[in-house]
PDB file of N, CA and C in Angstrom:
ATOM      1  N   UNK A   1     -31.830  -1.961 -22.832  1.00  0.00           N
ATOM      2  CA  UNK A   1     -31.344  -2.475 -21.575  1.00  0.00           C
ATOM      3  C   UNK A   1     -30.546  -3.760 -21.778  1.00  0.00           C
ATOM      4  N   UNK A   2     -30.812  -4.601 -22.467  1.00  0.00           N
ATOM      5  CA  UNK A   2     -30.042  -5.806 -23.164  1.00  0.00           C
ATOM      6  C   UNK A   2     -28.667  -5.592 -23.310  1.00  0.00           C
ATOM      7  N   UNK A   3     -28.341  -4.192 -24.321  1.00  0.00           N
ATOM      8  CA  UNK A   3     -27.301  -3.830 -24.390  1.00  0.00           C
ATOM      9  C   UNK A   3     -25.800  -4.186 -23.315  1.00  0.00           C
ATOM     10  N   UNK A   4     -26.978  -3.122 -22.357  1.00  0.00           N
ATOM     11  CA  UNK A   4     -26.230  -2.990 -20.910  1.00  0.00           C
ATOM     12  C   UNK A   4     -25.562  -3.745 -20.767  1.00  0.00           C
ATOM     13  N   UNK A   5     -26.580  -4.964 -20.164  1.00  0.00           N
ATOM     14  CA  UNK A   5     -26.783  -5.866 -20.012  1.00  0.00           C
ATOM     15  C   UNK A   5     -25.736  -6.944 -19.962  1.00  0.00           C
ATOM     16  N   UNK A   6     -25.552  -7.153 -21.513  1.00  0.00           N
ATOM     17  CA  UNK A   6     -24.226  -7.489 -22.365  1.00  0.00           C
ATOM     18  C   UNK A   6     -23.340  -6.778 -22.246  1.00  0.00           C
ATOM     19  N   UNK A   7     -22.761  -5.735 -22.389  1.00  0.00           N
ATOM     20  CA  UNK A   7     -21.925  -5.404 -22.174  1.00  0.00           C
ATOM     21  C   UNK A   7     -21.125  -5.677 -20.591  1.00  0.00           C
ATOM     22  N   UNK A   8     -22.235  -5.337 -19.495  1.00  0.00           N
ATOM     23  CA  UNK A   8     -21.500  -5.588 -17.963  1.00  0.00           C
ATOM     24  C   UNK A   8     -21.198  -7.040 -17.836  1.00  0.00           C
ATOM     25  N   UNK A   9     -22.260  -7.694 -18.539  1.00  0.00           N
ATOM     26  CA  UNK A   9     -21.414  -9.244 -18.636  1.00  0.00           C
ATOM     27  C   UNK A   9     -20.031  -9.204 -18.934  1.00  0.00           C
ATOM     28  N   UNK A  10     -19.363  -8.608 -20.595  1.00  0.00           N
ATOM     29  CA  UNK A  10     -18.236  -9.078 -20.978  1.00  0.00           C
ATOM     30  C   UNK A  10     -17.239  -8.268 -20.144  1.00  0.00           C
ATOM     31  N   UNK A  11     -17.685  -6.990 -19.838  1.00  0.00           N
ATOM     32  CA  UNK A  11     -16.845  -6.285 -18.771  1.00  0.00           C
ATOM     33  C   UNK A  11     -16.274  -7.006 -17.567  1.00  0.00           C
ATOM     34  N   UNK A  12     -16.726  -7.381 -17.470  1.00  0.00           N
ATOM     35  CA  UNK A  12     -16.956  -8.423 -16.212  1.00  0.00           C
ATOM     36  C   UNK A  12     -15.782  -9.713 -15.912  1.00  0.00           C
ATOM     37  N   UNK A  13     -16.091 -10.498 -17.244  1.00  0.00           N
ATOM     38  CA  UNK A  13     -15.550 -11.458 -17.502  1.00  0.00           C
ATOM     39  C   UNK A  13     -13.652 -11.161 -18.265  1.00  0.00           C
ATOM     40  N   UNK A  14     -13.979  -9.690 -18.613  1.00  0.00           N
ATOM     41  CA  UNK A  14     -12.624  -9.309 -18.810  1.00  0.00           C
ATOM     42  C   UNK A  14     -12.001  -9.122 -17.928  1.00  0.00           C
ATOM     43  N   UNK A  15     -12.420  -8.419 -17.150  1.00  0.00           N
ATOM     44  CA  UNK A  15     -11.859  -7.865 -15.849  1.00  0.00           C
ATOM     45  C   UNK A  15     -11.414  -9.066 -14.972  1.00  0.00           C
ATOM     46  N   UNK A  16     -12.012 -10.018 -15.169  1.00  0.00           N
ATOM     47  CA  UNK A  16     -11.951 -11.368 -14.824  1.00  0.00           C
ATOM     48  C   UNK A  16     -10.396 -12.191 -14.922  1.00  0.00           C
ATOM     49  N   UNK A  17     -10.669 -11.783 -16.361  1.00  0.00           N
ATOM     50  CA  UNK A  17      -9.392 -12.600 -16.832  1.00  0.00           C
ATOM     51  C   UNK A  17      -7.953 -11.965 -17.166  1.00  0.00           C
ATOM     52  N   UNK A  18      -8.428 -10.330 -16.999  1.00  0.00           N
ATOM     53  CA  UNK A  18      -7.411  -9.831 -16.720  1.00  0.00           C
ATOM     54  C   UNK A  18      -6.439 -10.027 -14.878  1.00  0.00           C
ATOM     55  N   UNK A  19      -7.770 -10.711 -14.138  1.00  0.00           N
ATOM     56  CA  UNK A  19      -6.954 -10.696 -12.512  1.00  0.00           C
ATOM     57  C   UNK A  19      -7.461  -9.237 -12.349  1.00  0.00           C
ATOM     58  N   UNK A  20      -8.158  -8.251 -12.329  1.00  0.00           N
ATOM     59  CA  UNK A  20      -8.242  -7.252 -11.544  1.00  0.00           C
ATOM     60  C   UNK A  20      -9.644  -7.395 -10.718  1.00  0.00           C
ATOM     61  N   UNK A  21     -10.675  -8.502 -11.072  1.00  0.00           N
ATOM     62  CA  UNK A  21     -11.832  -8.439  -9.738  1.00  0.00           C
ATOM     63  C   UNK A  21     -10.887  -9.171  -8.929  1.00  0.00           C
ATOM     64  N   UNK A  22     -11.566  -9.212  -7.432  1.00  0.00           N
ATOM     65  CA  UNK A  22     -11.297  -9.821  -6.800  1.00  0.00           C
ATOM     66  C   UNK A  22     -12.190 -11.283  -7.004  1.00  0.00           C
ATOM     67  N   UNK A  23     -11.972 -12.457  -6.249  1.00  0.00           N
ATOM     68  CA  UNK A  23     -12.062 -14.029  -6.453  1.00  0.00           C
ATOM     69  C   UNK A  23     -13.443 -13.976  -5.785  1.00  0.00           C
ATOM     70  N   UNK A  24     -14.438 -14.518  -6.730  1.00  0.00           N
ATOM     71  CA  UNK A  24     -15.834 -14.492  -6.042  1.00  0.00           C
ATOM     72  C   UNK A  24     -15.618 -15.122  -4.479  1.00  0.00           C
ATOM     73  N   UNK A  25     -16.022 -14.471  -3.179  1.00  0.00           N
ATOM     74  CA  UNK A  25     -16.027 -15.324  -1.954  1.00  0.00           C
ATOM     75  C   UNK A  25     -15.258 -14.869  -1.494  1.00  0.00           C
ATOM     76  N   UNK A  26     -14.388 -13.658  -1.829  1.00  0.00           N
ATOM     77  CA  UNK A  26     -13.579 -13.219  -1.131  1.00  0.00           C
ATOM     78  C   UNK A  26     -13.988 -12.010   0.047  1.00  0.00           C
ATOM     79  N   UNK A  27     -13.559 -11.951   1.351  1.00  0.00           N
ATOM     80  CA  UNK A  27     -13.949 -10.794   1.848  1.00  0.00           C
ATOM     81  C   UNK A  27     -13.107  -9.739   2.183  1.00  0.00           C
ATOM     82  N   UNK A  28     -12.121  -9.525   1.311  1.00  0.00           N
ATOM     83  CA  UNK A  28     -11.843  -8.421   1.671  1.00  0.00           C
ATOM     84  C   UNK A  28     -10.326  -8.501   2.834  1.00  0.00           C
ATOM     85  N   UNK A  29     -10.274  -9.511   3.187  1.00  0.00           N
ATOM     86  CA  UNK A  29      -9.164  -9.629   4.586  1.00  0.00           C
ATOM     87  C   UNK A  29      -8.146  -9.977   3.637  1.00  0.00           C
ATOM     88  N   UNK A  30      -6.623  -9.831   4.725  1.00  0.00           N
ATOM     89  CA  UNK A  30      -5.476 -10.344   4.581  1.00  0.00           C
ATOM     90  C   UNK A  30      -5.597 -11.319   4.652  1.00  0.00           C
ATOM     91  N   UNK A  31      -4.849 -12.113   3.521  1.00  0.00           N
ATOM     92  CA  UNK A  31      -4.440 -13.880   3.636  1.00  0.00           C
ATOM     93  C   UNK A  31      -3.726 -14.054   4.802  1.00  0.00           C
ATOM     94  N   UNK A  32      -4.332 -15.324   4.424  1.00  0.00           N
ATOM     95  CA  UNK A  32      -4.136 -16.414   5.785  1.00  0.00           C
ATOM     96  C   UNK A  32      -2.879 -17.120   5.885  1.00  0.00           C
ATOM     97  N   UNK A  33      -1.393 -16.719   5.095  1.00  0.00           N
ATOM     98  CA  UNK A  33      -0.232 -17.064   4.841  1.00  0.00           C
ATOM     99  C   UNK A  33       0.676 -16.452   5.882  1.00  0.00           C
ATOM    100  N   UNK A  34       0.408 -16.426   6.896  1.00  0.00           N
ATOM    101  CA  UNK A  34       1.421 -15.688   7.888  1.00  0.00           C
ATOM    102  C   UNK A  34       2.885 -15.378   7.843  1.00  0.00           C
ATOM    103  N   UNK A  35       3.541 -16.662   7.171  1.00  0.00           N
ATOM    104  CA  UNK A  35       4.792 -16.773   6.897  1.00  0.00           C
ATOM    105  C   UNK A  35       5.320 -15.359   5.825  1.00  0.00           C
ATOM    106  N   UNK A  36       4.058 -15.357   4.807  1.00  0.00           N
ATOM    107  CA  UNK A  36       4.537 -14.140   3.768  1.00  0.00           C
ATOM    108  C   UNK A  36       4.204 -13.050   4.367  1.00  0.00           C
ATOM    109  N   UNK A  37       2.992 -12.608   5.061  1.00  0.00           N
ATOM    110  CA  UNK A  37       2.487 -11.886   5.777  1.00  0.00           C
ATOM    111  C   UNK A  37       3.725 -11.019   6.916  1.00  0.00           C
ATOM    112  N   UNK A  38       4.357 -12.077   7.000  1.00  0.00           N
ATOM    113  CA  UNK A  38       5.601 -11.685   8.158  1.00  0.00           C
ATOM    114  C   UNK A  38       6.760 -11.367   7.404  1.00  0.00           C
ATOM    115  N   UNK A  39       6.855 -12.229   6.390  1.00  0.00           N
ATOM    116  CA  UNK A  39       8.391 -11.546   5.742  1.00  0.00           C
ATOM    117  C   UNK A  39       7.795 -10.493   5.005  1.00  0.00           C
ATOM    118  N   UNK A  40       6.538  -9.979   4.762  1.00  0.00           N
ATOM    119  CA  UNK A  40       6.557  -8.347   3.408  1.00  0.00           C
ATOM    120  C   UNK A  40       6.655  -7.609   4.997  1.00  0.00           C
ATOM    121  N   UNK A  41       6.074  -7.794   6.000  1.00  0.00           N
ATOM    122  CA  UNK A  41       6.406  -6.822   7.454  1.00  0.00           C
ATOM    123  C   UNK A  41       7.904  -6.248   8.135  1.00  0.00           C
ATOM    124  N   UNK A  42       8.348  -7.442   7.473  1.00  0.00           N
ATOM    125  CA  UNK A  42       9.919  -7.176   8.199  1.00  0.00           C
ATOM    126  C   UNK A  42      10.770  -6.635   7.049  1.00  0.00           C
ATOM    127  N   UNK A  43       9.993  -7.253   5.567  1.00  0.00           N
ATOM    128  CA  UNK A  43      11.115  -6.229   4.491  1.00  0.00           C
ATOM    129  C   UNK A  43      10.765  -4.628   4.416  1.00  0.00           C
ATOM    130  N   UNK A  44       9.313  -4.816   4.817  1.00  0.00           N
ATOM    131  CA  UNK A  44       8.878  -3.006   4.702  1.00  0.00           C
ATOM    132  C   UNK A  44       9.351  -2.409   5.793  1.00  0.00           C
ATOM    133  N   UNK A  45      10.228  -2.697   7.312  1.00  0.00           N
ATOM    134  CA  UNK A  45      10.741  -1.861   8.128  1.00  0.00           C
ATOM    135  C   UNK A  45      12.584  -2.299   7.691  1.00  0.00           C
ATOM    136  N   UNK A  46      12.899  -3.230   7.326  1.00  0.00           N
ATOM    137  CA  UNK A  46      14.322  -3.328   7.003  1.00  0.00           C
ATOM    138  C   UNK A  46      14.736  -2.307   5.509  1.00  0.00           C
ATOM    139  N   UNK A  47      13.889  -2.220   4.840  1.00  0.00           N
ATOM    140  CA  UNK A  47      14.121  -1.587   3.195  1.00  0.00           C
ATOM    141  C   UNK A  47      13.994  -0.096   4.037  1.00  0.00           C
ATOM    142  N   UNK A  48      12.851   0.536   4.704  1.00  0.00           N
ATOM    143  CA  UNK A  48      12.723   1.747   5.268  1.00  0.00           C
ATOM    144  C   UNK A  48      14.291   2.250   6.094  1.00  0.00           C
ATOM    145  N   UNK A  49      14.186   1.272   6.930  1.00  0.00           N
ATOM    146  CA  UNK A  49      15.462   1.536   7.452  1.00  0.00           C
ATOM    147  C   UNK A  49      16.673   2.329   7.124  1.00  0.00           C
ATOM    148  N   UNK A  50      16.614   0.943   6.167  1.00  0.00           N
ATOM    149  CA  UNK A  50      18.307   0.889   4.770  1.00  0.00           C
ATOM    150  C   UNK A  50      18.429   2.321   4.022  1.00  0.00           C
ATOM    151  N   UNK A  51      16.982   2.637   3.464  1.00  0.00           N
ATOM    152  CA  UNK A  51      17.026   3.591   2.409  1.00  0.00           C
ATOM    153  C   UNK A  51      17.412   5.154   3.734  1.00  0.00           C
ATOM    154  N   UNK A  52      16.683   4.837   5.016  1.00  0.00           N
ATOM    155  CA  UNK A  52      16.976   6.769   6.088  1.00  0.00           C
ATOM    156  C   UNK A  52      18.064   6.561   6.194  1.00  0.00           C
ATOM    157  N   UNK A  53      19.236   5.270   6.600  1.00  0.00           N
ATOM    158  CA  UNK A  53      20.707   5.063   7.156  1.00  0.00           C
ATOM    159  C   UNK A  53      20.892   5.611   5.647  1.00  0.00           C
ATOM    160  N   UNK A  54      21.333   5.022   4.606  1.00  0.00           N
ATOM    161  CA  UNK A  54      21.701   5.515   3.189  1.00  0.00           C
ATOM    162  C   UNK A  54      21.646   7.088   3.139  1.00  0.00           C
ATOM    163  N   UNK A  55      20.417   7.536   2.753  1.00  0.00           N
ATOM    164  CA  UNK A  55      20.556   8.729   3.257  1.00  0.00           C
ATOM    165  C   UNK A  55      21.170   9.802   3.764  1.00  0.00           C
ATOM    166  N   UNK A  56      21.015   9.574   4.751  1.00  0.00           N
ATOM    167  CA  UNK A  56      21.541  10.258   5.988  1.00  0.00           C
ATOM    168  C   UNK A  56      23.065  10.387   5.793  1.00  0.00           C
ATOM    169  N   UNK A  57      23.297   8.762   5.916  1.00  0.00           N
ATOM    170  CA  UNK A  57      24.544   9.106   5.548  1.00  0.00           C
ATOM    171  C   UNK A  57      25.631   9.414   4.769  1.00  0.00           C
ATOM    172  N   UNK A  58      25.309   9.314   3.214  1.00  0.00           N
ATOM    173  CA  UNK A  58      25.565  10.211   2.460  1.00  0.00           C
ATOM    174  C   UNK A  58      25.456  11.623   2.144  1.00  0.00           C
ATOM    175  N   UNK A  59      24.515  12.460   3.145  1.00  0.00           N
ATOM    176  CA  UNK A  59      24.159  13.657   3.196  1.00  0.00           C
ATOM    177  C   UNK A  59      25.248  13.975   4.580  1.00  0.00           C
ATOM    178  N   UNK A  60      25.366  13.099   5.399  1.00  0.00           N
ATOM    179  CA  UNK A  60      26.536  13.513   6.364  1.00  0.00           C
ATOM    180  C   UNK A  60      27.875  13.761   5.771  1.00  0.00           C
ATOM    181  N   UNK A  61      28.441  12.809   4.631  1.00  0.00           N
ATOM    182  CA  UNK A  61      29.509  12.584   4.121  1.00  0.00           C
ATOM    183  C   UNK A  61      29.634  13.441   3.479  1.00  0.00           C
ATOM    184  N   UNK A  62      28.800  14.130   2.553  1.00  0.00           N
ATOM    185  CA  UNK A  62      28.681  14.687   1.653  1.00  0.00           C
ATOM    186  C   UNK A  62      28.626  16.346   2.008  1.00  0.00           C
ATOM    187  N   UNK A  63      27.954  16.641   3.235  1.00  0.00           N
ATOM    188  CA  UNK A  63      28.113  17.726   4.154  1.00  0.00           C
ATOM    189  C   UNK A  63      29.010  18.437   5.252  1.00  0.00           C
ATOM    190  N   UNK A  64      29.252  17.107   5.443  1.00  0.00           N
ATOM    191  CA  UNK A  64      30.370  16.842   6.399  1.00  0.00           C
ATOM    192  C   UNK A  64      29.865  17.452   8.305  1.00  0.00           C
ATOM    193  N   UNK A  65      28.678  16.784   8.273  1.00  0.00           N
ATOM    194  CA  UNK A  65      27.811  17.321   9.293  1.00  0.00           C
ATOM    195  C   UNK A  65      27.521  16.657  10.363  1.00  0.00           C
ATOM    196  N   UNK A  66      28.603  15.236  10.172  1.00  0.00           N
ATOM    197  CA  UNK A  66      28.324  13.723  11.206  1.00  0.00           C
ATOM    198  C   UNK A  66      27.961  14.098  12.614  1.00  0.00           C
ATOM    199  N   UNK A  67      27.496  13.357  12.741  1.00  0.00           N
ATOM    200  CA  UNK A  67      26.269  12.306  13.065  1.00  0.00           C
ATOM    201  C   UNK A  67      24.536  13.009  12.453  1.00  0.00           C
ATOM    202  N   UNK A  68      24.663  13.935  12.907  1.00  0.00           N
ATOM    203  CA  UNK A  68      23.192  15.008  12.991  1.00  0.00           C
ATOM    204  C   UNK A  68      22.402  14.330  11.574  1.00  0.00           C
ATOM    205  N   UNK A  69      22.493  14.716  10.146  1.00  0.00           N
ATOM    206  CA  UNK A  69      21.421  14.266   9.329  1.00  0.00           C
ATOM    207  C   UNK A  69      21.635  12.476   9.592  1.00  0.00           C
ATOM    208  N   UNK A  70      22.489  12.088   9.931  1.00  0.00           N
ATOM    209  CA  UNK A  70      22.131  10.300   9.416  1.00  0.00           C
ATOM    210  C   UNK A  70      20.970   9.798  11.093  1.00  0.00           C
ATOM    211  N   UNK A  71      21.260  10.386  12.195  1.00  0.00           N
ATOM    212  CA  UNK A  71      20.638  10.336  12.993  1.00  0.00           C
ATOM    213  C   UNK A  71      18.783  10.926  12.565  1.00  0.00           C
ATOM    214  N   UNK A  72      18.992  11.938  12.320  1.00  0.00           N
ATOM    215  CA  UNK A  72      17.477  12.818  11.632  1.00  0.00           C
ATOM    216  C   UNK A  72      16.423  11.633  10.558  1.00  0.00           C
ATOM    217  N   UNK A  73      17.596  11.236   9.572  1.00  0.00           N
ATOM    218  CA  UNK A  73      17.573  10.208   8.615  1.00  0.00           C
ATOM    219  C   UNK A  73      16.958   8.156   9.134  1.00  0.00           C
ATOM    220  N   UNK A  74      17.968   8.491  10.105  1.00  0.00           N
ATOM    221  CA  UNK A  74      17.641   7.057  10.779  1.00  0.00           C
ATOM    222  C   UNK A  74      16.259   7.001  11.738  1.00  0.00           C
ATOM    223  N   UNK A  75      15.685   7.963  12.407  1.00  0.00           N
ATOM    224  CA  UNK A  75      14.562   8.151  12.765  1.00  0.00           C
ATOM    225  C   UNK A  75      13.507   8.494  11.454  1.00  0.00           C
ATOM    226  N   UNK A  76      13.752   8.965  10.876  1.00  0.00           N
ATOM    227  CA  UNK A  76      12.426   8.866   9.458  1.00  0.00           C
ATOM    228  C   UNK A  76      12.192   7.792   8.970  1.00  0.00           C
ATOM    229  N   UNK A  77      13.654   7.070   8.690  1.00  0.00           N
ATOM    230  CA  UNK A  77      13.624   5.838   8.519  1.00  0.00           C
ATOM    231  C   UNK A  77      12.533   4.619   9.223  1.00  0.00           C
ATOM    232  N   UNK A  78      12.529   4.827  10.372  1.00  0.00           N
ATOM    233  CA  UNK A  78      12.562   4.198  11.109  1.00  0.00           C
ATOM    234  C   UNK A  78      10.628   4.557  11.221  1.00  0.00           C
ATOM    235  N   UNK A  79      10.214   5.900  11.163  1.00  0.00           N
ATOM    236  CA  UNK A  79       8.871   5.698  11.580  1.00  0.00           C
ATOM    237  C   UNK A  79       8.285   5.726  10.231  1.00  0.00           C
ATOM    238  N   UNK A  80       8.627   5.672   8.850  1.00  0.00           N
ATOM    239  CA  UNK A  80       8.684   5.071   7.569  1.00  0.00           C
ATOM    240  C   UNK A  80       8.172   3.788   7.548  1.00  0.00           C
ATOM    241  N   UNK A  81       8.919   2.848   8.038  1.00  0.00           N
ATOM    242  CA  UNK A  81       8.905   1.329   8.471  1.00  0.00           C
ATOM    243  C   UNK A  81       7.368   0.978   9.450  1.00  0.00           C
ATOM    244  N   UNK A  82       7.325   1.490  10.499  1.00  0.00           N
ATOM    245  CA  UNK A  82       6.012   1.224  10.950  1.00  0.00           C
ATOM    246  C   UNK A  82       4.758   1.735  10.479  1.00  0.00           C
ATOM    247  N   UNK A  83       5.124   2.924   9.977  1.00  0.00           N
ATOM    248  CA  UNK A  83       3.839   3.598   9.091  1.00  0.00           C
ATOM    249  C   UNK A  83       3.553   2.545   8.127  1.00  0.00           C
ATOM    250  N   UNK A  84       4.415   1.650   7.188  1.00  0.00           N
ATOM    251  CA  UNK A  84       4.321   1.088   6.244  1.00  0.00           C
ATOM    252  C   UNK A  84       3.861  -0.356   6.625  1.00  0.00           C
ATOM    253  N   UNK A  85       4.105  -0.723   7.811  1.00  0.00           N
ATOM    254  CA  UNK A  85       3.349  -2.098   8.533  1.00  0.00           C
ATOM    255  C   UNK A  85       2.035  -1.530   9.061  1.00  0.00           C
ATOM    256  N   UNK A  86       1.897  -0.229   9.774  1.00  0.00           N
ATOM    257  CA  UNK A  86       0.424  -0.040   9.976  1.00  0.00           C
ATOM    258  C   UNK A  86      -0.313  -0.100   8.932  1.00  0.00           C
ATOM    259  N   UNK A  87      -0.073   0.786   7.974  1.00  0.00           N
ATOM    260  CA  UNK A  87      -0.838   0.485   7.069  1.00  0.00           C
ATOM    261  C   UNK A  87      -1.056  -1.024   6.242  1.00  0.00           C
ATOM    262  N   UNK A  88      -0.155  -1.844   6.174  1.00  0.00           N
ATOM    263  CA  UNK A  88      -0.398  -2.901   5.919  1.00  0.00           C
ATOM    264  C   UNK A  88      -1.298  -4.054   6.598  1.00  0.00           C
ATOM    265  N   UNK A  89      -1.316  -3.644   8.144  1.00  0.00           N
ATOM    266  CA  UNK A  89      -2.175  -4.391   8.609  1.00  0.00           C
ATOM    267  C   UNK A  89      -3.339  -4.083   8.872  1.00  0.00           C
ATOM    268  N   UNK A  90      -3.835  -2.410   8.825  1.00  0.00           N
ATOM    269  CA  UNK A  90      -4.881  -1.622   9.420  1.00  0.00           C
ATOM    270  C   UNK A  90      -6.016  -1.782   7.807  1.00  0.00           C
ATOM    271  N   UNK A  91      -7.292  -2.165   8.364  1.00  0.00           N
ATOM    272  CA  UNK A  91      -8.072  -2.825   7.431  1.00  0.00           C
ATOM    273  C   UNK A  91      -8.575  -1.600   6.179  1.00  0.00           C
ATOM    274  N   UNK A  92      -8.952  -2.466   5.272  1.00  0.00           N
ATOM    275  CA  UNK A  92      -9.206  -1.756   4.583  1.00  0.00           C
ATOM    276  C   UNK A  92     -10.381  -0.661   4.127  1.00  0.00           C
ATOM    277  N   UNK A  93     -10.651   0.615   3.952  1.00  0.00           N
ATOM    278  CA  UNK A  93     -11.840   1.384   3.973  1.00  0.00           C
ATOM    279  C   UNK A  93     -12.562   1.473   2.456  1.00  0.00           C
ATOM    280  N   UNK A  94     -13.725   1.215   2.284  1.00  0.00           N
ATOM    281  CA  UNK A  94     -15.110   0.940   1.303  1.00  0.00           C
ATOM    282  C   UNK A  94     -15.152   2.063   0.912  1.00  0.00           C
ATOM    283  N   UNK A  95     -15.691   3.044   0.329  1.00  0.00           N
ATOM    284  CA  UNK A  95     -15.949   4.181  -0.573  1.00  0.00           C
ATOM    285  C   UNK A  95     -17.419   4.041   0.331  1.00  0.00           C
ATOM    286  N   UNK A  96     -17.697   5.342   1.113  1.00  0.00           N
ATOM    287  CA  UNK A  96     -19.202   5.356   1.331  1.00  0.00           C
ATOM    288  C   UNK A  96     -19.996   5.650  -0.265  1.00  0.00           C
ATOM    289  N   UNK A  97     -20.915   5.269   0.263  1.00  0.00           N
ATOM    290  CA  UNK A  97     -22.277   4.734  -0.670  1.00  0.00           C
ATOM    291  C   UNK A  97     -22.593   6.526  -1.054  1.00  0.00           C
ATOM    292  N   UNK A  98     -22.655   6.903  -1.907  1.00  0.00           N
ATOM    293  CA  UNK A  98     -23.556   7.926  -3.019  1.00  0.00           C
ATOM    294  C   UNK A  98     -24.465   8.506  -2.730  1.00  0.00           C
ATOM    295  N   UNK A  99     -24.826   9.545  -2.295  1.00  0.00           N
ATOM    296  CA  UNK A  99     -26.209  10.507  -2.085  1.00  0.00           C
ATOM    297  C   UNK A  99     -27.157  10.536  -3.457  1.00  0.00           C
ATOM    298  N   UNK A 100     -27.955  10.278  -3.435  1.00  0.00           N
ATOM    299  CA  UNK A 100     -29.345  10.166  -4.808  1.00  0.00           C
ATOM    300  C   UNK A 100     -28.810  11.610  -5.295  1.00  0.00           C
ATOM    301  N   UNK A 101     -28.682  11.351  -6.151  1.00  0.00           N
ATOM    302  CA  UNK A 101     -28.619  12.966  -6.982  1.00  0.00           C
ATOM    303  C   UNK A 101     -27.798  13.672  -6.831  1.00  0.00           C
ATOM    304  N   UNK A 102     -26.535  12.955  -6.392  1.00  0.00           N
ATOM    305  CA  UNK A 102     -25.248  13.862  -5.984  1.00  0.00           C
ATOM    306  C   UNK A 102     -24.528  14.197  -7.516  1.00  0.00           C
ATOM    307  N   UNK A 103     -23.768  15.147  -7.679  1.00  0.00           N
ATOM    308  CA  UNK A 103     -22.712  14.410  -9.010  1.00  0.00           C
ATOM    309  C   UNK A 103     -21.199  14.154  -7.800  1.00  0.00           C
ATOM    310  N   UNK A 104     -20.686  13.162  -9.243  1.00  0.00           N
ATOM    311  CA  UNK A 104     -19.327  12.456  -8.505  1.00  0.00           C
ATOM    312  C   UNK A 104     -18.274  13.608  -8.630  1.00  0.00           C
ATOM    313  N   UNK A 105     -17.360  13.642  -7.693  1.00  0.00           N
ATOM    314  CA  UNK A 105     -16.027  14.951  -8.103  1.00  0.00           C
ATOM    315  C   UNK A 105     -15.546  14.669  -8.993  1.00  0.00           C
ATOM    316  N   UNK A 106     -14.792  15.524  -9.571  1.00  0.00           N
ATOM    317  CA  UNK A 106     -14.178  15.282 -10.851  1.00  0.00           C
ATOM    318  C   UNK A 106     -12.798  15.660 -10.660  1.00  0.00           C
TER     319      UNK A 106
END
């Protein structure tokens, strides 16, 4: 058991110093930096945007089908962008807890 023991220690402390635990005391929430908080919100619906207009409209140009795909394009775009702020702000979900004697999927 010592072994273990030792070992989950150095595991631990690697993982540590690699930056992949999270900071003892942390719970889990979005930082408290609003300013960055607001500009990754507005680049994840402006980049969404950019990339359905792009799109679209090279598949119009390229088809010669104007307006119809860059319009199709600019709405994907567009619910791309809020999907990508919901999820950014909608909290995060825990792994439920393990049934005694389950095995894990593989």
């Amino acid at each position: 058991m010592a072994e273990q023991d030792g070992f989950e220690k150095r595991l631990r402390q690697a993982r540590a110093r690699q930056g992949m635990d999270p900071k003892p005391g942390g719970s889990g929430q979005l930082p408290q930096g609003g300013w960055g908080l607001g500009f990754r919100a507005g680049t994840e619906v402006v980049s969404a945007l950019v990339v359905g207009i792009g799109v679209g409209w090279f598949l119009d140009r390229w088809l010669g089908t104007w307006p119809w795909l860059f319009l199709v394009f600019f709405v994907l775009g567009s619910a791309a962008g809020v999907m990508n702020v919901y999820r950014l702000f909608s909290p995060r979900r825990s792994e439920p807890p393990e049934a005694p004697g389950s095995t894990p999927p593989r």
